[in-house]
PDB file of N, CA and C in Angstrom:
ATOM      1  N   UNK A   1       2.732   1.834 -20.481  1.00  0.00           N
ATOM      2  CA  UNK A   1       3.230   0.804 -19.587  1.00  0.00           C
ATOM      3  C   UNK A   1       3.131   1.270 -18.124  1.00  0.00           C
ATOM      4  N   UNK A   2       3.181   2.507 -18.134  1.00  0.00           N
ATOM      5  CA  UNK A   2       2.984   2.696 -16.811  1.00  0.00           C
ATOM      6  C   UNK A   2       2.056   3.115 -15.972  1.00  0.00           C
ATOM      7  N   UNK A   3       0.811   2.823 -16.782  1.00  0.00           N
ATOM      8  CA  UNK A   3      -0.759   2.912 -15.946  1.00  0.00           C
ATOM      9  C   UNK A   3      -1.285   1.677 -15.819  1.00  0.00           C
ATOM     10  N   UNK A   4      -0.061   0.415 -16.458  1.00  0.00           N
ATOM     11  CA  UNK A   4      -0.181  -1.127 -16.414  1.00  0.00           C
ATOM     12  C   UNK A   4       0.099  -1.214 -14.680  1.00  0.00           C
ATOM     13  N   UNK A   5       1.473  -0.406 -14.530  1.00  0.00           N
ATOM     14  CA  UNK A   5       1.725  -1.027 -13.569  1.00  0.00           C
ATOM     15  C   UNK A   5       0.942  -0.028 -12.377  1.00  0.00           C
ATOM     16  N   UNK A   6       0.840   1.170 -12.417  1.00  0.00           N
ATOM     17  CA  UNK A   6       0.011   2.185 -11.812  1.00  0.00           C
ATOM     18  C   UNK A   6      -1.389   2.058 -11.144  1.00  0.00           C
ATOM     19  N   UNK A   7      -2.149   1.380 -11.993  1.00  0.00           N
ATOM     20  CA  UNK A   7      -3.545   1.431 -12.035  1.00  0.00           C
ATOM     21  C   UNK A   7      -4.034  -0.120 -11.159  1.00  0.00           C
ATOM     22  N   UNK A   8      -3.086  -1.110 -11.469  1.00  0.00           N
ATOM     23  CA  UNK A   8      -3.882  -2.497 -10.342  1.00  0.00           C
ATOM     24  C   UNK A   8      -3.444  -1.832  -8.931  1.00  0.00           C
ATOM     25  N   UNK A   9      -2.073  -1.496  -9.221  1.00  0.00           N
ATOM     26  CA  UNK A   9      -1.390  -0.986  -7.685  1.00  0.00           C
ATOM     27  C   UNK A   9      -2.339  -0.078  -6.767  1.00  0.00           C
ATOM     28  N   UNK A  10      -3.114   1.027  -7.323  1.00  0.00           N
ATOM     29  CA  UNK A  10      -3.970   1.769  -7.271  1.00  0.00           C
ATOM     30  C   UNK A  10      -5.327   1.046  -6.275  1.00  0.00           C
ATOM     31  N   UNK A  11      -5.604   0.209  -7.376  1.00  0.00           N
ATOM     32  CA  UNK A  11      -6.785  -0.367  -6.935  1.00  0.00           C
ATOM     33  C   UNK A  11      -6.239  -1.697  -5.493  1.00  0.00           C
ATOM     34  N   UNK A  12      -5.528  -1.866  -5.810  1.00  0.00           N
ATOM     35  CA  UNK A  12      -5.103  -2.563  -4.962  1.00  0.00           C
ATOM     36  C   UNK A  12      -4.759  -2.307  -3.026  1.00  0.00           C
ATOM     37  N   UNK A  13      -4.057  -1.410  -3.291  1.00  0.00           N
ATOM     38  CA  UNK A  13      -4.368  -0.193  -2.047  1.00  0.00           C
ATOM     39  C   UNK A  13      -5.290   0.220  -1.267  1.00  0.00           C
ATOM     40  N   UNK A  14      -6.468   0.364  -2.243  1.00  0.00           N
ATOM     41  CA  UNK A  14      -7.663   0.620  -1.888  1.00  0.00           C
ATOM     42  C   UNK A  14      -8.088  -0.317  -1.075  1.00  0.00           C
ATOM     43  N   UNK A  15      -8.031  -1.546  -1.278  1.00  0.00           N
ATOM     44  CA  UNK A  15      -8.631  -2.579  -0.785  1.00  0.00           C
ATOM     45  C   UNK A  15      -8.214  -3.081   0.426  1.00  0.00           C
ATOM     46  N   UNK A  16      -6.637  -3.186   0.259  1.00  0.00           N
ATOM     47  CA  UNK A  16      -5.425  -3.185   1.552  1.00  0.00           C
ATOM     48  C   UNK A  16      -6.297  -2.265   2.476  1.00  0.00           C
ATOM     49  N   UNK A  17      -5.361  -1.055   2.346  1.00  0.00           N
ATOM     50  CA  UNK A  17      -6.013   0.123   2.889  1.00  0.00           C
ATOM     51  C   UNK A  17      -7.592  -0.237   3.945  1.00  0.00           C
ATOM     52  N   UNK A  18      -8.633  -0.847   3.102  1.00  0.00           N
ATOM     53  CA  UNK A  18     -10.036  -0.619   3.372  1.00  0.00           C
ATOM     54  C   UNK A  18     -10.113  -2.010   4.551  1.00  0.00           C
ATOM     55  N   UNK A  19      -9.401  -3.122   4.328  1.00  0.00           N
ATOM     56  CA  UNK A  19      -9.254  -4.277   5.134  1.00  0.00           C
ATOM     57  C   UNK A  19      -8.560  -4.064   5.967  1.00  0.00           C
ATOM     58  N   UNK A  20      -6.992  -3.041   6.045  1.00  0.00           N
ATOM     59  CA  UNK A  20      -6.063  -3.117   6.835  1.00  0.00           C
ATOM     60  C   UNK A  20      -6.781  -2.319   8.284  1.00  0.00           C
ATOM     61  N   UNK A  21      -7.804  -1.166   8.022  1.00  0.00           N
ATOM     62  CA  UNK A  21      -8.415  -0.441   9.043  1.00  0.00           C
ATOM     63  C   UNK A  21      -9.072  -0.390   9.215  1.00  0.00           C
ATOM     64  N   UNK A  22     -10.171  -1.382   8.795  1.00  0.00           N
ATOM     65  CA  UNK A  22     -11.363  -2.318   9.475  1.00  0.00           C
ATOM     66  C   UNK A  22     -11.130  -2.990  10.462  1.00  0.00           C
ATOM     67  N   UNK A  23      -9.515  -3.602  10.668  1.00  0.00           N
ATOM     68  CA  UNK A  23      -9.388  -4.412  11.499  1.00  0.00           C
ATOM     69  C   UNK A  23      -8.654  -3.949  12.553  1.00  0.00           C
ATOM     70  N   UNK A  24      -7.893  -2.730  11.998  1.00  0.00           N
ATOM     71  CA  UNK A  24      -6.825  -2.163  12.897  1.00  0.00           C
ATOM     72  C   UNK A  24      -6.985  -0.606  13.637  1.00  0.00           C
ATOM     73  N   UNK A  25      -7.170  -0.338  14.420  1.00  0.00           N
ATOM     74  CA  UNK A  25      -7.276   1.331  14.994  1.00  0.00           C
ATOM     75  C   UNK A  25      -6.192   1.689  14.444  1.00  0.00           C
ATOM     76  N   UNK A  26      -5.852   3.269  13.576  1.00  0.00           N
ATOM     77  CA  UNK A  26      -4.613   3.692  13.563  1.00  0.00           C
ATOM     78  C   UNK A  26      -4.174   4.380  15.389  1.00  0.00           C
ATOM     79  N   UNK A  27      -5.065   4.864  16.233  1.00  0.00           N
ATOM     80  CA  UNK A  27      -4.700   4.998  16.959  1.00  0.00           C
ATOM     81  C   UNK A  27      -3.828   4.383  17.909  1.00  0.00           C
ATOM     82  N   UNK A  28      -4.350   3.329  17.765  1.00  0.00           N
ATOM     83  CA  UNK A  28      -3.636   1.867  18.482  1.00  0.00           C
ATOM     84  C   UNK A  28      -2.242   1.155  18.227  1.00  0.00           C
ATOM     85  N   UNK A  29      -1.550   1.706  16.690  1.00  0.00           N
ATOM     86  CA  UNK A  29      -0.438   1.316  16.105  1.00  0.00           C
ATOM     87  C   UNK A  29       0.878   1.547  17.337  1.00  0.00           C
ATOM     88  N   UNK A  30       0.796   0.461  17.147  1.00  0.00           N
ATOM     89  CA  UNK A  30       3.157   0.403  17.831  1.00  0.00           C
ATOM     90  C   UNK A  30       3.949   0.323  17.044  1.00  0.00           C
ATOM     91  N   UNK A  31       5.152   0.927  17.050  1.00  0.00           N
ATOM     92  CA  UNK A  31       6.098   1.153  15.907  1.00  0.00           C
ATOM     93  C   UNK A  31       7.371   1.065  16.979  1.00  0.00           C
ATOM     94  N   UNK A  32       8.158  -0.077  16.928  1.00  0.00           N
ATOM     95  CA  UNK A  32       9.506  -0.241  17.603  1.00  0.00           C
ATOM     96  C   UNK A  32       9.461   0.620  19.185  1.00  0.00           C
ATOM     97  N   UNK A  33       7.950  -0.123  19.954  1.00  0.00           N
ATOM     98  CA  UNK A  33       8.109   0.100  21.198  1.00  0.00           C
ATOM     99  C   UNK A  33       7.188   1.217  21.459  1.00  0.00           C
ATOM    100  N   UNK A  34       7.070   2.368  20.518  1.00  0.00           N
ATOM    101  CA  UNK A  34       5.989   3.621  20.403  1.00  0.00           C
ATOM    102  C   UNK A  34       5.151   3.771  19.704  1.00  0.00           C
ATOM    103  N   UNK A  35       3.932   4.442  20.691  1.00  0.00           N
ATOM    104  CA  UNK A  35       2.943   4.617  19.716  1.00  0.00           C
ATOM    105  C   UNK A  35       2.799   5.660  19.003  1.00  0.00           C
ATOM    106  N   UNK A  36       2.553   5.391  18.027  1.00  0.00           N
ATOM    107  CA  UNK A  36       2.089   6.252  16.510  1.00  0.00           C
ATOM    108  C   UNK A  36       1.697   7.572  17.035  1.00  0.00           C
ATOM    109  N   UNK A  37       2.250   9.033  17.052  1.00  0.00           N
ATOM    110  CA  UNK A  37       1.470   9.934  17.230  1.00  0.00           C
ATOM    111  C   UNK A  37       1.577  10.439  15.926  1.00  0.00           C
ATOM    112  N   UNK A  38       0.594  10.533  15.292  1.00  0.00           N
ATOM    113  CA  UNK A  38       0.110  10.940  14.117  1.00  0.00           C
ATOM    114  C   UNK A  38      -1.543  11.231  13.958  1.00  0.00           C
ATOM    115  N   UNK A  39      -1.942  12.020  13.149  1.00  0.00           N
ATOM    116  CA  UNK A  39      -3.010  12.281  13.361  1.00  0.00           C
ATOM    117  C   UNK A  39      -4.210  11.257  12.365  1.00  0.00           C
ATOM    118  N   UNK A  40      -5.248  11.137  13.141  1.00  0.00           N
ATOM    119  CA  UNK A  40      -5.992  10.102  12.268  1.00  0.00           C
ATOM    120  C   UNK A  40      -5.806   9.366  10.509  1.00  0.00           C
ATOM    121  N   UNK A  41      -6.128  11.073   9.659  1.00  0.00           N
ATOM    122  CA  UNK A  41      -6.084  10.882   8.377  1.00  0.00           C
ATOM    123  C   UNK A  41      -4.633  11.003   8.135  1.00  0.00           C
ATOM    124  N   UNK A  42      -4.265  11.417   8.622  1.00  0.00           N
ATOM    125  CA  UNK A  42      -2.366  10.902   8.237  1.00  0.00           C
ATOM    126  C   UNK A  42      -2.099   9.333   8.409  1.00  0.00           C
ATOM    127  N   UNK A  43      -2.822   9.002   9.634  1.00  0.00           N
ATOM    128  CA  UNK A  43      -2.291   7.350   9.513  1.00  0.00           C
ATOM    129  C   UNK A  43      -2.886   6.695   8.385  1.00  0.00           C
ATOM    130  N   UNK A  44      -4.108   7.209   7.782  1.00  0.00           N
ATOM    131  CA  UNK A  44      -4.474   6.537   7.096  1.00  0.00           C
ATOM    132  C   UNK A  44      -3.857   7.112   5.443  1.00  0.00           C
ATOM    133  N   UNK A  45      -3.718   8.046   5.233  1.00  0.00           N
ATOM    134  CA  UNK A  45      -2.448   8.437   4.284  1.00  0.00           C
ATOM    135  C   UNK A  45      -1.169   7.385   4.115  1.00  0.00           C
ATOM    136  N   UNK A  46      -1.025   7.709   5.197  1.00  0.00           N
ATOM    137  CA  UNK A  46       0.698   6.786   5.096  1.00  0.00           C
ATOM    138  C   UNK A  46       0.428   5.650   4.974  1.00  0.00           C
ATOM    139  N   UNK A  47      -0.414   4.472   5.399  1.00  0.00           N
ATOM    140  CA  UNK A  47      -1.300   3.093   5.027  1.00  0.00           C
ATOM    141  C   UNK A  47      -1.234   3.390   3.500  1.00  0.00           C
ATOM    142  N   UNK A  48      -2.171   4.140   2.866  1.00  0.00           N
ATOM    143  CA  UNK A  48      -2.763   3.964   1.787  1.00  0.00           C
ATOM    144  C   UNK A  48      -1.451   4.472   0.712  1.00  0.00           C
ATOM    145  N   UNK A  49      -0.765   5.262   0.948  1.00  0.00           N
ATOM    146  CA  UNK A  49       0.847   5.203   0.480  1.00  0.00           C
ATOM    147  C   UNK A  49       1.404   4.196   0.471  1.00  0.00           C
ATOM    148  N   UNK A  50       1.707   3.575   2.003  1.00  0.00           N
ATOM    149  CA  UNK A  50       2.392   2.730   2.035  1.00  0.00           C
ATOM    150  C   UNK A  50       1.929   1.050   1.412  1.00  0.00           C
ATOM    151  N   UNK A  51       0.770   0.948   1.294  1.00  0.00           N
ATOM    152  CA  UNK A  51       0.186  -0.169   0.482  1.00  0.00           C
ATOM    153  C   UNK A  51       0.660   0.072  -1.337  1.00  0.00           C
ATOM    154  N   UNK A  52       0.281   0.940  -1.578  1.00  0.00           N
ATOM    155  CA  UNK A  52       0.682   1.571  -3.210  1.00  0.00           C
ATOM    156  C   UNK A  52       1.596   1.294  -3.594  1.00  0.00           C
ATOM    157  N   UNK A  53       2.588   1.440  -2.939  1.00  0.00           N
ATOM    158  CA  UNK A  53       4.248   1.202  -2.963  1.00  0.00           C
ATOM    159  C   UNK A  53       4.559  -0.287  -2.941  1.00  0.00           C
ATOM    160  N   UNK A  54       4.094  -0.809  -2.274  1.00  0.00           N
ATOM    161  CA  UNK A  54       3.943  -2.367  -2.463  1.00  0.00           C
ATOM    162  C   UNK A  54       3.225  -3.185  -3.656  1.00  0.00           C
ATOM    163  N   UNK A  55       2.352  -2.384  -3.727  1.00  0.00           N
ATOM    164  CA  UNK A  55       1.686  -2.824  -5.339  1.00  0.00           C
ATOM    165  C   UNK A  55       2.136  -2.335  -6.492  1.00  0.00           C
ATOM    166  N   UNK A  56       2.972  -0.981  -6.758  1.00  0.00           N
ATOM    167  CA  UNK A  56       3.759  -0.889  -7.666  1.00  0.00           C
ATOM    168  C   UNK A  56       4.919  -1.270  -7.547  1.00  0.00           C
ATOM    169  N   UNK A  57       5.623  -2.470  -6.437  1.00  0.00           N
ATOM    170  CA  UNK A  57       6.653  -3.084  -6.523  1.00  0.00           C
ATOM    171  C   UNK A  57       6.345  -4.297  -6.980  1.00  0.00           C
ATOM    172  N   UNK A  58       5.339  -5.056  -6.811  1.00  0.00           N
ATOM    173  CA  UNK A  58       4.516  -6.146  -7.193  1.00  0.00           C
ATOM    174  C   UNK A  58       4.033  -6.287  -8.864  1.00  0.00           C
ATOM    175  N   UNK A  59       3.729  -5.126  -9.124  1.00  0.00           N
ATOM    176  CA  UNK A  59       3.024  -4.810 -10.435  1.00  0.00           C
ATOM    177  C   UNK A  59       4.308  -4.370 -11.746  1.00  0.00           C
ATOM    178  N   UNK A  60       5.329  -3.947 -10.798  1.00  0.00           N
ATOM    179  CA  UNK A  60       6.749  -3.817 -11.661  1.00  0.00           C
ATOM    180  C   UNK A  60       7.522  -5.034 -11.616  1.00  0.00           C
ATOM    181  N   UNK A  61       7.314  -5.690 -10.872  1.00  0.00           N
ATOM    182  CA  UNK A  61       8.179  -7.005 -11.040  1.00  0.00           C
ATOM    183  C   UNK A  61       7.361  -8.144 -11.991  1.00  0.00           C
ATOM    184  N   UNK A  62       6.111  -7.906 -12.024  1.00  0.00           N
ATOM    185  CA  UNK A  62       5.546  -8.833 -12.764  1.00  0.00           C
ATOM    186  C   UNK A  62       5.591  -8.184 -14.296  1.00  0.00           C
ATOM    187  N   UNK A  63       5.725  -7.265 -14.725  1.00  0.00           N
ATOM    188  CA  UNK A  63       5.942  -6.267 -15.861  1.00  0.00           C
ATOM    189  C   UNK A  63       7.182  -7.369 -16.340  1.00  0.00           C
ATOM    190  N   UNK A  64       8.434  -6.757 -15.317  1.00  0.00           N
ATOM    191  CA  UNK A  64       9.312  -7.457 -15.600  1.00  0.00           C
ATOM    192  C   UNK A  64       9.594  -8.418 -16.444  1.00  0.00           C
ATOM    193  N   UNK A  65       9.037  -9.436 -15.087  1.00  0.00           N
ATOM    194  CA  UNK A  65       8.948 -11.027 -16.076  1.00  0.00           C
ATOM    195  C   UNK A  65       8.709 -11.040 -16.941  1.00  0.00           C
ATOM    196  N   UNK A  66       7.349 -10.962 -17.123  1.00  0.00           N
ATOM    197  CA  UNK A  66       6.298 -10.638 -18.444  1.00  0.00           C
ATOM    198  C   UNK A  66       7.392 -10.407 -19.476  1.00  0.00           C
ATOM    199  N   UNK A  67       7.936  -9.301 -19.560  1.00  0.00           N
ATOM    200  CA  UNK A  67       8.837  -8.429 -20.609  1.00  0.00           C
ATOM    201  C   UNK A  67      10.002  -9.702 -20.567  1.00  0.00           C
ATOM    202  N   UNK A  68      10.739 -10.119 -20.056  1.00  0.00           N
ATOM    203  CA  UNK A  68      11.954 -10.884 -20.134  1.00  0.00           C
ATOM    204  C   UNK A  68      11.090 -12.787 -20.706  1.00  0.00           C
ATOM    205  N   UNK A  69      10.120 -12.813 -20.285  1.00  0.00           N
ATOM    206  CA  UNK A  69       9.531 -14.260 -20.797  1.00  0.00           C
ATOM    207  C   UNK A  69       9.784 -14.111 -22.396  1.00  0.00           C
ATOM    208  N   UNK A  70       9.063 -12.598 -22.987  1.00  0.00           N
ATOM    209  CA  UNK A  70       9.099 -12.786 -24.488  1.00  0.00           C
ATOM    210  C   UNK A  70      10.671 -13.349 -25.156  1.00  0.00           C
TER     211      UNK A  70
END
């Protein structure tokens, strides 16, 4: 069950991730007034983390349902 919810999240990220910094400089990021000092592949770390986390919140809630429909 948990490469159900693991594995779209996964792939999913990827894609976030690959669209989110096509469009966006990490250099360029503002965060409550400041800019991001972080280093390139870290911003893109923490993106590609931080997308994952959203898709295994997405991918666990639909588990969920799923499981409570039966």
């Amino acid at each position: 069950m948990l490469m159900v919810v693991l594995w779209p999240a996964f792939l999913m990220a990827c894609v976030a991730t690959g669209l989110f910094f096509s469009l966006v400089d990490p250099m360029e990021l503002i965060v409550l007034d400041e800019r991001v000092q972080v280093h390139i592949i870290g911003a893109y770390t923490i993106g590609f983390f931080a997308f994952w986390l959203l898709g295994i919140i997405s991918s666990s809630l639909t588990v969920l349902l799923v499981q409570k429909a039966r």
